[in-house]
PDB file of N, CA and C in Angstrom:
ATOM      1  N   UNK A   1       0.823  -1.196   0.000  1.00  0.00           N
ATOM      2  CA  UNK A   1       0.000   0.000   0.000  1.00  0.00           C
ATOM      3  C   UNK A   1       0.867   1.259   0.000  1.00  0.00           C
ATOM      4  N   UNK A   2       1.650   1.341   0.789  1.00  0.00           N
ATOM      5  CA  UNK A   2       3.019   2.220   0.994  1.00  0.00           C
ATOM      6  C   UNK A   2       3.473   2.380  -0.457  1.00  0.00           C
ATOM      7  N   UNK A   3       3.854   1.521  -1.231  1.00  0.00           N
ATOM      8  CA  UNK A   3       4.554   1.495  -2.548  1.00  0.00           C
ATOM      9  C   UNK A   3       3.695   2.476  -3.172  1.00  0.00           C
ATOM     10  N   UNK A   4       2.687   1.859  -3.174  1.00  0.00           N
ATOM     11  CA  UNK A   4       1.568   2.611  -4.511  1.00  0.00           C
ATOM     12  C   UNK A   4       1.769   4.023  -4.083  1.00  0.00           C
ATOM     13  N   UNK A   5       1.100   4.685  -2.470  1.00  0.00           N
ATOM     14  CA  UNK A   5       1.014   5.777  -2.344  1.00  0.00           C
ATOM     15  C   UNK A   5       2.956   6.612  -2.790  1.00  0.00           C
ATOM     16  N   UNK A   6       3.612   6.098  -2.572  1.00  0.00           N
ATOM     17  CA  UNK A   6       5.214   6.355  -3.144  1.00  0.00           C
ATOM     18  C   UNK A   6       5.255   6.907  -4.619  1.00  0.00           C
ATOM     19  N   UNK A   7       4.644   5.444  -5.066  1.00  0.00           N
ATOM     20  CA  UNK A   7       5.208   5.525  -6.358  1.00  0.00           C
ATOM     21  C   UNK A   7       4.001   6.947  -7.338  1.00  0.00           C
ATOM     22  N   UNK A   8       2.816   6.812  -6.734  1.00  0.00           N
ATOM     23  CA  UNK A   8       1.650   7.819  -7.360  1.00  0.00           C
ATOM     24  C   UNK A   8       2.229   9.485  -6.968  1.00  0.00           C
ATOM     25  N   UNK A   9       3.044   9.377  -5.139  1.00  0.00           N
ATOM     26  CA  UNK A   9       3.506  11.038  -5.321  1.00  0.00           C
ATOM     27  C   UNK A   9       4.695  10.998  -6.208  1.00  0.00           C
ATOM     28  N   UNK A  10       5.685  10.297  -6.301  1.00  0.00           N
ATOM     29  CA  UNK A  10       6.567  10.583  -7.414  1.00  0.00           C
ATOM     30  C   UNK A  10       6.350  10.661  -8.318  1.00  0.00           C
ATOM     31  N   UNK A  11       5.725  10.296  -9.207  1.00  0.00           N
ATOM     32  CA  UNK A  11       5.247  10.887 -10.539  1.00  0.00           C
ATOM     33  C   UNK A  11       4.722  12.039 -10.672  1.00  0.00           C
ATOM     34  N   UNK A  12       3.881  12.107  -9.307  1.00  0.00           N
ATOM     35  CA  UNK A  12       2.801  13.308  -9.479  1.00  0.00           C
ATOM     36  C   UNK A  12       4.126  14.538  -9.226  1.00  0.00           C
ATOM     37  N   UNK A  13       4.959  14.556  -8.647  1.00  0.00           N
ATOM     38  CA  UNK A  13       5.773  15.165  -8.285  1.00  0.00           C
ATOM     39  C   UNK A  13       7.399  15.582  -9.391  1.00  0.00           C
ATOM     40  N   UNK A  14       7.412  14.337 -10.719  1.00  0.00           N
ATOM     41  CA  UNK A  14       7.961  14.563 -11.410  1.00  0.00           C
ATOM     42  C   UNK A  14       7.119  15.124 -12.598  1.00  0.00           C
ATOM     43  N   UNK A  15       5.534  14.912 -12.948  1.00  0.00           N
ATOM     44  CA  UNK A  15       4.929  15.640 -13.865  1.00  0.00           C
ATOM     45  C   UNK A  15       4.816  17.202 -13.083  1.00  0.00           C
ATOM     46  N   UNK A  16       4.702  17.741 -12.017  1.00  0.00           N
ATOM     47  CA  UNK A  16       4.335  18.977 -11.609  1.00  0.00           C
ATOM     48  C   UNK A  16       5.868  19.358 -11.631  1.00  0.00           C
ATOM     49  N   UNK A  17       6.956  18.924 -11.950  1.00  0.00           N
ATOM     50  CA  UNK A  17       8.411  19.001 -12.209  1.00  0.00           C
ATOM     51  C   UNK A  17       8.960  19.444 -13.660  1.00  0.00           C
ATOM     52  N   UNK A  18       8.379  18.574 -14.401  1.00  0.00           N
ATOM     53  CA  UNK A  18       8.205  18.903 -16.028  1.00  0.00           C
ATOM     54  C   UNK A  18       7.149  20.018 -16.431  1.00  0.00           C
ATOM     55  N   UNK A  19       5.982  20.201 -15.840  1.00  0.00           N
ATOM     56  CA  UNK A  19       5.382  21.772 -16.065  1.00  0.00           C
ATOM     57  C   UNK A  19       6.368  22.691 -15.509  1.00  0.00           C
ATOM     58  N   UNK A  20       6.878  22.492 -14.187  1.00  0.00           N
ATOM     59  CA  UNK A  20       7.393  23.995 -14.451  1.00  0.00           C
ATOM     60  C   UNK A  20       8.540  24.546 -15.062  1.00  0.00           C
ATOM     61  N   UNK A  21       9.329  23.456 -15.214  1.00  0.00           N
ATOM     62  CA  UNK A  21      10.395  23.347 -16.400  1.00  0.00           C
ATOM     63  C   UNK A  21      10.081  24.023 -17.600  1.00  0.00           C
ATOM     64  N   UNK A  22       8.815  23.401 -18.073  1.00  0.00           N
ATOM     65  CA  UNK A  22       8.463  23.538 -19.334  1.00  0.00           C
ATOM     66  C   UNK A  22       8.027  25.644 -19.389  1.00  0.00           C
ATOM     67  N   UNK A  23       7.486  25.891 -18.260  1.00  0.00           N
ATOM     68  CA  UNK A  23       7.077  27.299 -18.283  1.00  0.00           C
ATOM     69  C   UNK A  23       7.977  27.788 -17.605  1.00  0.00           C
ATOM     70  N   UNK A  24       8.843  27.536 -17.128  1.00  0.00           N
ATOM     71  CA  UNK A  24      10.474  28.432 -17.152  1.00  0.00           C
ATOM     72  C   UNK A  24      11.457  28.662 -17.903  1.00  0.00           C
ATOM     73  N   UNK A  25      11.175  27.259 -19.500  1.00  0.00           N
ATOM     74  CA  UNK A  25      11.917  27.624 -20.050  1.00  0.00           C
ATOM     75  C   UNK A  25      11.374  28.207 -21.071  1.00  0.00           C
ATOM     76  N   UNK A  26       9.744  28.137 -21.655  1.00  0.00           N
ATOM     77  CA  UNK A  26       8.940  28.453 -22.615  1.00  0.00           C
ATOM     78  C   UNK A  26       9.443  30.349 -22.888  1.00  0.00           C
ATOM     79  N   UNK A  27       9.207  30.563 -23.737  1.00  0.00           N
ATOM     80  CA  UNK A  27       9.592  32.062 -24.041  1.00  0.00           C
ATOM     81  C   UNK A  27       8.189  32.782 -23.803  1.00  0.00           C
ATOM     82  N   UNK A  28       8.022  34.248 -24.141  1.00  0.00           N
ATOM     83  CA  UNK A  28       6.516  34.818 -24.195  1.00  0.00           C
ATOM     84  C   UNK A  28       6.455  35.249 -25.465  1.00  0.00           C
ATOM     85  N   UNK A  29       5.581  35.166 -26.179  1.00  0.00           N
ATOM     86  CA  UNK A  29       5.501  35.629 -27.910  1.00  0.00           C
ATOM     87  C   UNK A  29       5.195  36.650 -27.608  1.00  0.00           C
ATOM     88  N   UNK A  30       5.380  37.838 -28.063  1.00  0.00           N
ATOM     89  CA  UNK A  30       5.348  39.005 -28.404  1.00  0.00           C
ATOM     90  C   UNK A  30       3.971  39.607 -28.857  1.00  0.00           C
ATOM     91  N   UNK A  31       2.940  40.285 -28.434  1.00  0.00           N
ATOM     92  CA  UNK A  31       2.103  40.887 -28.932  1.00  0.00           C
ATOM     93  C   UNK A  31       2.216  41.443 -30.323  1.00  0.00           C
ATOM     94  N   UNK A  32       1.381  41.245 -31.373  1.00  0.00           N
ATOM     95  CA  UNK A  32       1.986  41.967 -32.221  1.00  0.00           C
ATOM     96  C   UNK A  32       0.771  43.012 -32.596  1.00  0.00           C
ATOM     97  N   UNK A  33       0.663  44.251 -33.059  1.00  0.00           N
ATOM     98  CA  UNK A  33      -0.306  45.390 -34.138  1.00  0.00           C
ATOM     99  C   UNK A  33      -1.058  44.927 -34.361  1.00  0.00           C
ATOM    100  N   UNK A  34      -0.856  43.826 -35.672  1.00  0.00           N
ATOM    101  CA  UNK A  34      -1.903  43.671 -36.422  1.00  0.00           C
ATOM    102  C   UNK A  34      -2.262  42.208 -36.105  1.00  0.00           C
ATOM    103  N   UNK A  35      -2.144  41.463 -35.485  1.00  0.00           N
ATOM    104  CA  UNK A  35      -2.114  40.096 -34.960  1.00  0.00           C
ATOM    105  C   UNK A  35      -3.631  40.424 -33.781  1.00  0.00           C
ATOM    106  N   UNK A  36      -3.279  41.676 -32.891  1.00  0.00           N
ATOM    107  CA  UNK A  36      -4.723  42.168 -32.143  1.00  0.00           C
ATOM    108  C   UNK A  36      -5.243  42.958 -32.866  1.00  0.00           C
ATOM    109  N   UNK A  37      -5.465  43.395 -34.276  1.00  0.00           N
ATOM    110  CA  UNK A  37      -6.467  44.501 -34.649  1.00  0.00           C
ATOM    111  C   UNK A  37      -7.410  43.738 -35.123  1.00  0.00           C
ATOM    112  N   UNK A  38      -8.806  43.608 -34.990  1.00  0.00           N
ATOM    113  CA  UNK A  38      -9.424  43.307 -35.688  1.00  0.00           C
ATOM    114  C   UNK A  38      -9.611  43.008 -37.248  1.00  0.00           C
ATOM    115  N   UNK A  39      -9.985  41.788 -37.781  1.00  0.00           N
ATOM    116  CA  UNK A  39     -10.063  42.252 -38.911  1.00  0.00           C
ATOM    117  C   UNK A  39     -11.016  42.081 -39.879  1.00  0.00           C
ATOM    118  N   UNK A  40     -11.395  42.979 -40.804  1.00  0.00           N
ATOM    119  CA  UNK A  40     -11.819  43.545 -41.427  1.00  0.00           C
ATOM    120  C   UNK A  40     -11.735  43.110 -42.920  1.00  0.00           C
ATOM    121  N   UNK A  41     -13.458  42.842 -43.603  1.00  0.00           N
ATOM    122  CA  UNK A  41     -13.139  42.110 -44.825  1.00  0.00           C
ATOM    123  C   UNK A  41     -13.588  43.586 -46.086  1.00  0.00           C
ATOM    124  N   UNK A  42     -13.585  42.870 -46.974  1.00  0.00           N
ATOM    125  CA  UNK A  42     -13.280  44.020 -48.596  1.00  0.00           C
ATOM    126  C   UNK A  42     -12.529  44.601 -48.627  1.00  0.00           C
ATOM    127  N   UNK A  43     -11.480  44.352 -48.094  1.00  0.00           N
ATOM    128  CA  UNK A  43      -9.755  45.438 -48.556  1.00  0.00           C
ATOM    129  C   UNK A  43      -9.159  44.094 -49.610  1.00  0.00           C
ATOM    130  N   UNK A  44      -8.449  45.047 -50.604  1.00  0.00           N
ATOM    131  CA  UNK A  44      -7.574  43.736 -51.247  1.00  0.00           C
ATOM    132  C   UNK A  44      -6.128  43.747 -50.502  1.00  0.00           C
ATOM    133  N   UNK A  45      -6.170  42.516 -50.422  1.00  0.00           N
ATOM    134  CA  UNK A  45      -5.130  41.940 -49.910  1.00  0.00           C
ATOM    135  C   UNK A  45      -3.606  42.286 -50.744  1.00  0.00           C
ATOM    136  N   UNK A  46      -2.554  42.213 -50.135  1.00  0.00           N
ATOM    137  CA  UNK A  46      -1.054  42.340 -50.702  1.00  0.00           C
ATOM    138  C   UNK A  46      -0.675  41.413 -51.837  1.00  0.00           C
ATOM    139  N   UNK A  47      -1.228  40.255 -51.191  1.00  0.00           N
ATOM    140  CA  UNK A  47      -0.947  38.996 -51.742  1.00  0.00           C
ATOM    141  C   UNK A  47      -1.953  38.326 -51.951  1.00  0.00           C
ATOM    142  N   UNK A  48      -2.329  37.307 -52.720  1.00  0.00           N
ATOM    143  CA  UNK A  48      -3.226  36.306 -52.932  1.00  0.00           C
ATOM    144  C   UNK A  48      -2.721  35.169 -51.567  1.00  0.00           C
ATOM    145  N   UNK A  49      -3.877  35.619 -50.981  1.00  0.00           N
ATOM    146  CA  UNK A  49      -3.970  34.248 -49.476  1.00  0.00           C
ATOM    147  C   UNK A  49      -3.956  33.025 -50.332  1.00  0.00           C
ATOM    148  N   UNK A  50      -4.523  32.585 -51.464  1.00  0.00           N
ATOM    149  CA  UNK A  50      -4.439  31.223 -51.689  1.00  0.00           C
ATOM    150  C   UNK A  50      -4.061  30.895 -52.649  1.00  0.00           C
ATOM    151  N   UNK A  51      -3.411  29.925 -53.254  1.00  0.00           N
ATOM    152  CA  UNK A  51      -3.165  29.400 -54.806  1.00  0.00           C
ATOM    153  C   UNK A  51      -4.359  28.817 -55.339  1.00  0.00           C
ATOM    154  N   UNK A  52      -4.795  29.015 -56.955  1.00  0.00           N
ATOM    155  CA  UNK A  52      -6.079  28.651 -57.271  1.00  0.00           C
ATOM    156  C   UNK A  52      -5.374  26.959 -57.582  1.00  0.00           C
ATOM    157  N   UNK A  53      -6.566  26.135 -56.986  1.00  0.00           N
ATOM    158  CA  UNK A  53      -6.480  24.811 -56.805  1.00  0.00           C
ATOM    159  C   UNK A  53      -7.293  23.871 -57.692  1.00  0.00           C
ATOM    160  N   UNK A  54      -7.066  23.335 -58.755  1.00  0.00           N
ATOM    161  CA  UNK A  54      -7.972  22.850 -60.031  1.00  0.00           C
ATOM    162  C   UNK A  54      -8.609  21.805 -59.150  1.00  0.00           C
ATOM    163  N   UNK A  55     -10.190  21.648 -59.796  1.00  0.00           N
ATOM    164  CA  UNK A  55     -11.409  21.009 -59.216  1.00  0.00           C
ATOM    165  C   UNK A  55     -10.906  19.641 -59.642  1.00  0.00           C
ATOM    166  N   UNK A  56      -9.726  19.342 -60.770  1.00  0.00           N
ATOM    167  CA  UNK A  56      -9.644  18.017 -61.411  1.00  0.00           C
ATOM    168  C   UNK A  56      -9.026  17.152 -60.236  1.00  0.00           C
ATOM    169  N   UNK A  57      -8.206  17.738 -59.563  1.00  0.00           N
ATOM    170  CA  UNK A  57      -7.446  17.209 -58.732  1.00  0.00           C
ATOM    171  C   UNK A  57      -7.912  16.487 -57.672  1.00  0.00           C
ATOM    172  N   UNK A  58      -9.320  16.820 -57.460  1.00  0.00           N
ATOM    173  CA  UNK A  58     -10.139  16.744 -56.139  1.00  0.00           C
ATOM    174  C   UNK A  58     -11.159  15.401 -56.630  1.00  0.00           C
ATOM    175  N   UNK A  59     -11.624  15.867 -58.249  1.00  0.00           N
ATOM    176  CA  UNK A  59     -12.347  14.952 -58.427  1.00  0.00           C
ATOM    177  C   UNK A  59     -11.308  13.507 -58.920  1.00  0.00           C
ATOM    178  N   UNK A  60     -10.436  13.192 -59.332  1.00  0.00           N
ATOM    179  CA  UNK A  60      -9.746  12.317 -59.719  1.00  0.00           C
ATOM    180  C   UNK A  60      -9.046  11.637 -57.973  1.00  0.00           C
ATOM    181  N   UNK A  61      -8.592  12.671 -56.589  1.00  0.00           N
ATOM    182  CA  UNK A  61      -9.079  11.646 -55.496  1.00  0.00           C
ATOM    183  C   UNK A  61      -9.946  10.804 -55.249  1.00  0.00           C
ATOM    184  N   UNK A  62     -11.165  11.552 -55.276  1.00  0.00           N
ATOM    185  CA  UNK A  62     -12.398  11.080 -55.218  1.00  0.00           C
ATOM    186  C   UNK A  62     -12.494   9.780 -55.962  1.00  0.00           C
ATOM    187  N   UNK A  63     -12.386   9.752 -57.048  1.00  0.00           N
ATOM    188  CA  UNK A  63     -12.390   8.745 -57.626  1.00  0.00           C
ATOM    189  C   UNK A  63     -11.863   7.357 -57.269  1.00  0.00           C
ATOM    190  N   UNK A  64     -10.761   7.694 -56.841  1.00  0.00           N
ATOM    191  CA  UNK A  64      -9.255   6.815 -56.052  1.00  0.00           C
ATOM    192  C   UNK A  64     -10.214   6.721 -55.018  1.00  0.00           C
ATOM    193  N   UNK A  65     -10.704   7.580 -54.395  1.00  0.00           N
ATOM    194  CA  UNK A  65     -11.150   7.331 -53.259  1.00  0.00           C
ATOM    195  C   UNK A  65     -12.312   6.105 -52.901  1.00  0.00           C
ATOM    196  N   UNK A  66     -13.272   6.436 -53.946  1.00  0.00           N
ATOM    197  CA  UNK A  66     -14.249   5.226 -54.195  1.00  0.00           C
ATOM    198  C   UNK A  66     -13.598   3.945 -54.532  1.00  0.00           C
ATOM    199  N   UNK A  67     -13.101   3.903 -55.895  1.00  0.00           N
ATOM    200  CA  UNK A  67     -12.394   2.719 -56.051  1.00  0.00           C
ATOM    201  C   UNK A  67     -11.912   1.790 -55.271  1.00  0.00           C
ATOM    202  N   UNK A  68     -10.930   3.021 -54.498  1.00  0.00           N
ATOM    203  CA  UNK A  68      -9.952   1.999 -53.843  1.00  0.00           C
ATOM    204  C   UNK A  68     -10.874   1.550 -52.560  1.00  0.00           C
ATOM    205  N   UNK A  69     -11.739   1.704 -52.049  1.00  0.00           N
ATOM    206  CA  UNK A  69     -12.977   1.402 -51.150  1.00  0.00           C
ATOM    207  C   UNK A  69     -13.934   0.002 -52.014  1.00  0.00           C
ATOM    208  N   UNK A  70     -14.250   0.153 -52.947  1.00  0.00           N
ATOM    209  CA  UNK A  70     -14.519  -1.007 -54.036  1.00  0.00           C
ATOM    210  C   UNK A  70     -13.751  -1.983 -54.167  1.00  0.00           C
ATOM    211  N   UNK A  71     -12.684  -1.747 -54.038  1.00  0.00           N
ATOM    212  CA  UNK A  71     -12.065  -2.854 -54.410  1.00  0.00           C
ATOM    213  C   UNK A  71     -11.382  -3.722 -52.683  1.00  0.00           C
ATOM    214  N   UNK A  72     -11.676  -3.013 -51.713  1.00  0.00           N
ATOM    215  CA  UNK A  72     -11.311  -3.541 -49.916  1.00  0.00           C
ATOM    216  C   UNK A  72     -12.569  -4.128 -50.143  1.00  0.00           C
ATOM    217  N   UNK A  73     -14.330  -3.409 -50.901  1.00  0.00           N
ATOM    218  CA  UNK A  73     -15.117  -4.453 -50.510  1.00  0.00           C
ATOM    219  C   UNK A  73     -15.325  -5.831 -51.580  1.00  0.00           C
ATOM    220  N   UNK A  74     -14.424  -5.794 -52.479  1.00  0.00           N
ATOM    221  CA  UNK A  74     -14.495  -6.652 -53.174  1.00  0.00           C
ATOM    222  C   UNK A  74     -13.623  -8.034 -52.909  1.00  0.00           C
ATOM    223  N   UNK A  75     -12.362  -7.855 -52.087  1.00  0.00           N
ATOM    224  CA  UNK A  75     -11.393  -8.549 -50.985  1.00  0.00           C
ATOM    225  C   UNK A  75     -12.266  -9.835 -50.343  1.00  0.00           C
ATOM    226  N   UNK A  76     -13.344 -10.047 -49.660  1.00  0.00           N
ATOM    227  CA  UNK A  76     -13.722 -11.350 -49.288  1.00  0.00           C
ATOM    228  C   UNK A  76     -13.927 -11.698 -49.953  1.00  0.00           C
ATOM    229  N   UNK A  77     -14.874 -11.588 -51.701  1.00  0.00           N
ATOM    230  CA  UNK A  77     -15.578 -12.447 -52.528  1.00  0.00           C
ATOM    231  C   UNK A  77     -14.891 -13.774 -52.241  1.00  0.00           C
ATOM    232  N   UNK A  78     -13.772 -14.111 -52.934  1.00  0.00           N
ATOM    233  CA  UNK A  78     -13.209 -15.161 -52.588  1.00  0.00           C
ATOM    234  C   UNK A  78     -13.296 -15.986 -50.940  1.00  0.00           C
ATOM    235  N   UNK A  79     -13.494 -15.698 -50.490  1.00  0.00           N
ATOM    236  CA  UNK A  79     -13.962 -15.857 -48.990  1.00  0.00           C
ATOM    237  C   UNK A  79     -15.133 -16.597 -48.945  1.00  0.00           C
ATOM    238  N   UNK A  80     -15.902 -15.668 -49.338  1.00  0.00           N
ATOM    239  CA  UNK A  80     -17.737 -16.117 -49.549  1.00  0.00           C
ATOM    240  C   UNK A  80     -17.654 -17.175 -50.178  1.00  0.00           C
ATOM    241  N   UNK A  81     -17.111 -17.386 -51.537  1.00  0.00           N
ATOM    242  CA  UNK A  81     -17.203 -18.286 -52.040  1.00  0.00           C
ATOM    243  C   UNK A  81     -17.415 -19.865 -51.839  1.00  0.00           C
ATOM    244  N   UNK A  82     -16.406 -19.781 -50.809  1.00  0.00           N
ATOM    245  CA  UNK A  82     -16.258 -21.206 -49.818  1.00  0.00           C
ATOM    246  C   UNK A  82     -17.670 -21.550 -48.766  1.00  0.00           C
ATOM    247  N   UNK A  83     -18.154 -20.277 -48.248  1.00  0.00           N
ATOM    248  CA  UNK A  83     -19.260 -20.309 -47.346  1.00  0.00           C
ATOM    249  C   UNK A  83     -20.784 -20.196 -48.192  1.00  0.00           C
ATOM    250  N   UNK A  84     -21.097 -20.716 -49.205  1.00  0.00           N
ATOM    251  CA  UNK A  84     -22.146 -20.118 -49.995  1.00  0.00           C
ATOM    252  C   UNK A  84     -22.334 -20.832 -50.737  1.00  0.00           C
ATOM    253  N   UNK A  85     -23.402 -20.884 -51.581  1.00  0.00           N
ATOM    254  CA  UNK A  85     -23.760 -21.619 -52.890  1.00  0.00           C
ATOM    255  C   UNK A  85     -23.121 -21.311 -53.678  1.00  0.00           C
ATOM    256  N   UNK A  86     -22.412 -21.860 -54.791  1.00  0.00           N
ATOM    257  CA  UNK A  86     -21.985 -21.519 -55.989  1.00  0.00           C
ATOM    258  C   UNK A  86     -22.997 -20.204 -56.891  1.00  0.00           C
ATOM    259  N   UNK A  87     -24.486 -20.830 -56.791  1.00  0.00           N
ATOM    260  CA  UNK A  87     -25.506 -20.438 -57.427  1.00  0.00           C
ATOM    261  C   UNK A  87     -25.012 -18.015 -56.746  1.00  0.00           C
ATOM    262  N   UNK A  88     -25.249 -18.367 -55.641  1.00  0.00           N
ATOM    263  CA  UNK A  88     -25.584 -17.410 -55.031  1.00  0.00           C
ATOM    264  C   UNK A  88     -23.781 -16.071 -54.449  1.00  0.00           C
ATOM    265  N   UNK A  89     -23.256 -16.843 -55.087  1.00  0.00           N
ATOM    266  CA  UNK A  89     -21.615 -16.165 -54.890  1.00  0.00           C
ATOM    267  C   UNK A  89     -21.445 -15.513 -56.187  1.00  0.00           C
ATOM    268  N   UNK A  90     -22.197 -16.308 -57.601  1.00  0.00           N
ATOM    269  CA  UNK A  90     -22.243 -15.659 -58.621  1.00  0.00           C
ATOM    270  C   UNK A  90     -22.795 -14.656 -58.589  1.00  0.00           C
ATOM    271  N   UNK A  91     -23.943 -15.125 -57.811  1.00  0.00           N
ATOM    272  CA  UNK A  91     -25.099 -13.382 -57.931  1.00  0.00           C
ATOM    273  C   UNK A  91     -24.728 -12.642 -57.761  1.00  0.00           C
ATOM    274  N   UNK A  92     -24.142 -12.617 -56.560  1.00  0.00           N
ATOM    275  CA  UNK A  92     -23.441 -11.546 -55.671  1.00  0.00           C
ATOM    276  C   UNK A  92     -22.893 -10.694 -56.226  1.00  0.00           C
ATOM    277  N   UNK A  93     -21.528 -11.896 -57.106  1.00  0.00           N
ATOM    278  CA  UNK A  93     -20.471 -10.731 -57.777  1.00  0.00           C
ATOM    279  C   UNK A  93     -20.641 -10.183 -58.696  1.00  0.00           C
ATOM    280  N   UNK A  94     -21.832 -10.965 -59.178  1.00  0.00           N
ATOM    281  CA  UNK A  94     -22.015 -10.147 -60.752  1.00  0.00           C
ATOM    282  C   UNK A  94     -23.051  -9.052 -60.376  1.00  0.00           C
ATOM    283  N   UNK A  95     -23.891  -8.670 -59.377  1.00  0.00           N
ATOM    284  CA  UNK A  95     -24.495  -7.543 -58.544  1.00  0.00           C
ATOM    285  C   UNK A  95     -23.612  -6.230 -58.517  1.00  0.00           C
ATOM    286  N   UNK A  96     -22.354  -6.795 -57.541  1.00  0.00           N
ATOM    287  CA  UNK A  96     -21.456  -6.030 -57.035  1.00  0.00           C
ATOM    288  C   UNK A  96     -20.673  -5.636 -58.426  1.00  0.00           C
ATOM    289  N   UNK A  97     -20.018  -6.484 -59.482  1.00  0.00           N
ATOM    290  CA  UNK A  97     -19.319  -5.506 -60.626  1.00  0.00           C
ATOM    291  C   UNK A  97     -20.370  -4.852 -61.315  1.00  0.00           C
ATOM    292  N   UNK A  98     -21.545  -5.474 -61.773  1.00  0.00           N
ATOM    293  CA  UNK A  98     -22.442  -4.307 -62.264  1.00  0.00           C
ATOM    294  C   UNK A  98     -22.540  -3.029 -61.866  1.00  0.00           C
ATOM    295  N   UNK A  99     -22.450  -2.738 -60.200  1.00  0.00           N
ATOM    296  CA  UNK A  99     -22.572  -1.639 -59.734  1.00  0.00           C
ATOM    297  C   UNK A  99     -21.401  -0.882 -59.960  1.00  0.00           C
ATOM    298  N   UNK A 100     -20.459  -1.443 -59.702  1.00  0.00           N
ATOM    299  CA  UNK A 100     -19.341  -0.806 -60.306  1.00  0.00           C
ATOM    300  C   UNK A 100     -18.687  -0.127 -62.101  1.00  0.00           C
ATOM    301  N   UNK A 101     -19.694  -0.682 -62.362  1.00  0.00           N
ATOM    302  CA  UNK A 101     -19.532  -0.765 -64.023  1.00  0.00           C
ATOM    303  C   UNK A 101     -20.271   0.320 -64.068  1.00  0.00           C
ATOM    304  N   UNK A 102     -22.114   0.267 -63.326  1.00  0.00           N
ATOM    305  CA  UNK A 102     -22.864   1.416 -63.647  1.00  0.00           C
ATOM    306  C   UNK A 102     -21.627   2.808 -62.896  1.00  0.00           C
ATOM    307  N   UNK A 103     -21.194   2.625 -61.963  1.00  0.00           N
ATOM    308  CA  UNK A 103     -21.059   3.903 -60.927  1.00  0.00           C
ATOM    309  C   UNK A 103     -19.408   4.719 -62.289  1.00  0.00           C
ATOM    310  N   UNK A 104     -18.726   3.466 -63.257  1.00  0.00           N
ATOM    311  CA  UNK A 104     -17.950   4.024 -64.025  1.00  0.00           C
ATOM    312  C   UNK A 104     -18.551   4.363 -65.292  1.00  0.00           C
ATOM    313  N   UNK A 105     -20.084   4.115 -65.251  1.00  0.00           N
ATOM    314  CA  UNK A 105     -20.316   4.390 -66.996  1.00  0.00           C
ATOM    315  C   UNK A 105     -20.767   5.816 -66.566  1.00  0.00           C
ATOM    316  N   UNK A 106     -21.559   6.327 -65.660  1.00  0.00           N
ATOM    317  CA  UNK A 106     -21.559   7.641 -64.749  1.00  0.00           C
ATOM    318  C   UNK A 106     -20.775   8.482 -64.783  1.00  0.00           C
ATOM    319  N   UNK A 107     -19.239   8.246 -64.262  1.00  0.00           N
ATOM    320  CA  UNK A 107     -18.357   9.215 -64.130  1.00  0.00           C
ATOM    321  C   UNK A 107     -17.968   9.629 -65.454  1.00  0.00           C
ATOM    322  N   UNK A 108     -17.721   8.771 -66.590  1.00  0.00           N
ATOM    323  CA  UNK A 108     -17.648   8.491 -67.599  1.00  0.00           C
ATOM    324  C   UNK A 108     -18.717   9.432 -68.546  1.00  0.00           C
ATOM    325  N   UNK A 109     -19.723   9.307 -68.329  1.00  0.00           N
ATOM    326  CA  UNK A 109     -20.738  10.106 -68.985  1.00  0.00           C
ATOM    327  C   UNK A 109     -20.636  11.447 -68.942  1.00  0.00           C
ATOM    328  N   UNK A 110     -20.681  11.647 -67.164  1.00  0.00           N
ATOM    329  CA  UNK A 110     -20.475  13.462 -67.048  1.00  0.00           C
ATOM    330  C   UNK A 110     -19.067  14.035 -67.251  1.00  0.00           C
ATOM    331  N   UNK A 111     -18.041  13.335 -67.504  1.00  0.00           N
ATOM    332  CA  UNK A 111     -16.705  13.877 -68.386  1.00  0.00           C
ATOM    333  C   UNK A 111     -15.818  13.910 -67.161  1.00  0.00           C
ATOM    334  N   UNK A 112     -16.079  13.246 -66.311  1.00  0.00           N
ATOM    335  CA  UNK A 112     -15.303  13.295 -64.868  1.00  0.00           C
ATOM    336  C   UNK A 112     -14.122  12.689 -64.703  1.00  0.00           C
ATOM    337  N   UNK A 113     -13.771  11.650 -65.644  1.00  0.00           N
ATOM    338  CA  UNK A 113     -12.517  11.531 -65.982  1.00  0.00           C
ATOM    339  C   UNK A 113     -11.632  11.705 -67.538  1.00  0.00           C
ATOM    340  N   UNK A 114     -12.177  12.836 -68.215  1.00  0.00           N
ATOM    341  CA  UNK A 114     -11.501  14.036 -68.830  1.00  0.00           C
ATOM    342  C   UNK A 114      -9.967  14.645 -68.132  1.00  0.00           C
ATOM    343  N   UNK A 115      -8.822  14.379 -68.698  1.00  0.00           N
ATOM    344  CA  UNK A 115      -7.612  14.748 -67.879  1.00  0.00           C
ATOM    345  C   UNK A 115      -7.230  16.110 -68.492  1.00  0.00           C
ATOM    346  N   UNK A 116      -8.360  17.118 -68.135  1.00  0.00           N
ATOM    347  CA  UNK A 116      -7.786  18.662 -68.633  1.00  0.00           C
ATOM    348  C   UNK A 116      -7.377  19.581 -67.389  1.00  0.00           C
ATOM    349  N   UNK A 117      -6.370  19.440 -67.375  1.00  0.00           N
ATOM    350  CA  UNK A 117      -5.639  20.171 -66.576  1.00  0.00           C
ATOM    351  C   UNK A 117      -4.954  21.598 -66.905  1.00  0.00           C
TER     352      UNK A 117
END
């Protein structure tokens, strides 16, 4: 019982050791002007805050993104196979690539994988 209560103030006593370390040696950042002024929108800016970022880039993740999700749920088929009817493992997969076939004749249609960059 002794141990525990030991061993729980020493720690407690080396973490309240490492805070104040840490805020004795931490620096103070500096207030700055314009860091506290409020701010204020419709002025143009110096600089462009952002780089313009093409929509292709986002939709061609996306894409990766589905896929590669299609194809983790496509990973047991072989699995099933063993646990299932022959009859009914076919269904399945030929269910599951159809959907996949429709979800690429889709992207396909609305020009979504068009590589104009």
């Amino acid at each position: 019982m002794t141990l525990n209560v030991t061993l729980i103030a020493t720690f407690s006593l080396l973490a309240l050791l490492l805070i104040l370390i840490a805020k004795t040696t931490s620096f103070k950042i500096l207030n700055n002007r314009h860091k506290n002024s409020p701010f204020e929108c419709g002025f143009d800016p110096k600089t462009q805050a952002r780089y313009p970022f093409s929509i292709q880039f986002f939709l061609i993740a996306l894409i990766f993104l589905i896929f590669d999700i299609e194809i983790t749920l496509m990973l047991p088929i072989p699995i099933m196979s063993s646990h299932s009817n022959l009859m009914v493992f076919i269904t399945m997969s030929s269910i599951f690539i159809l959907i996949l076939l429709l979800g690429l004749y889709y992207e396909w249609s609305k020009n979504a994988l068009n590589w104009i960059l």
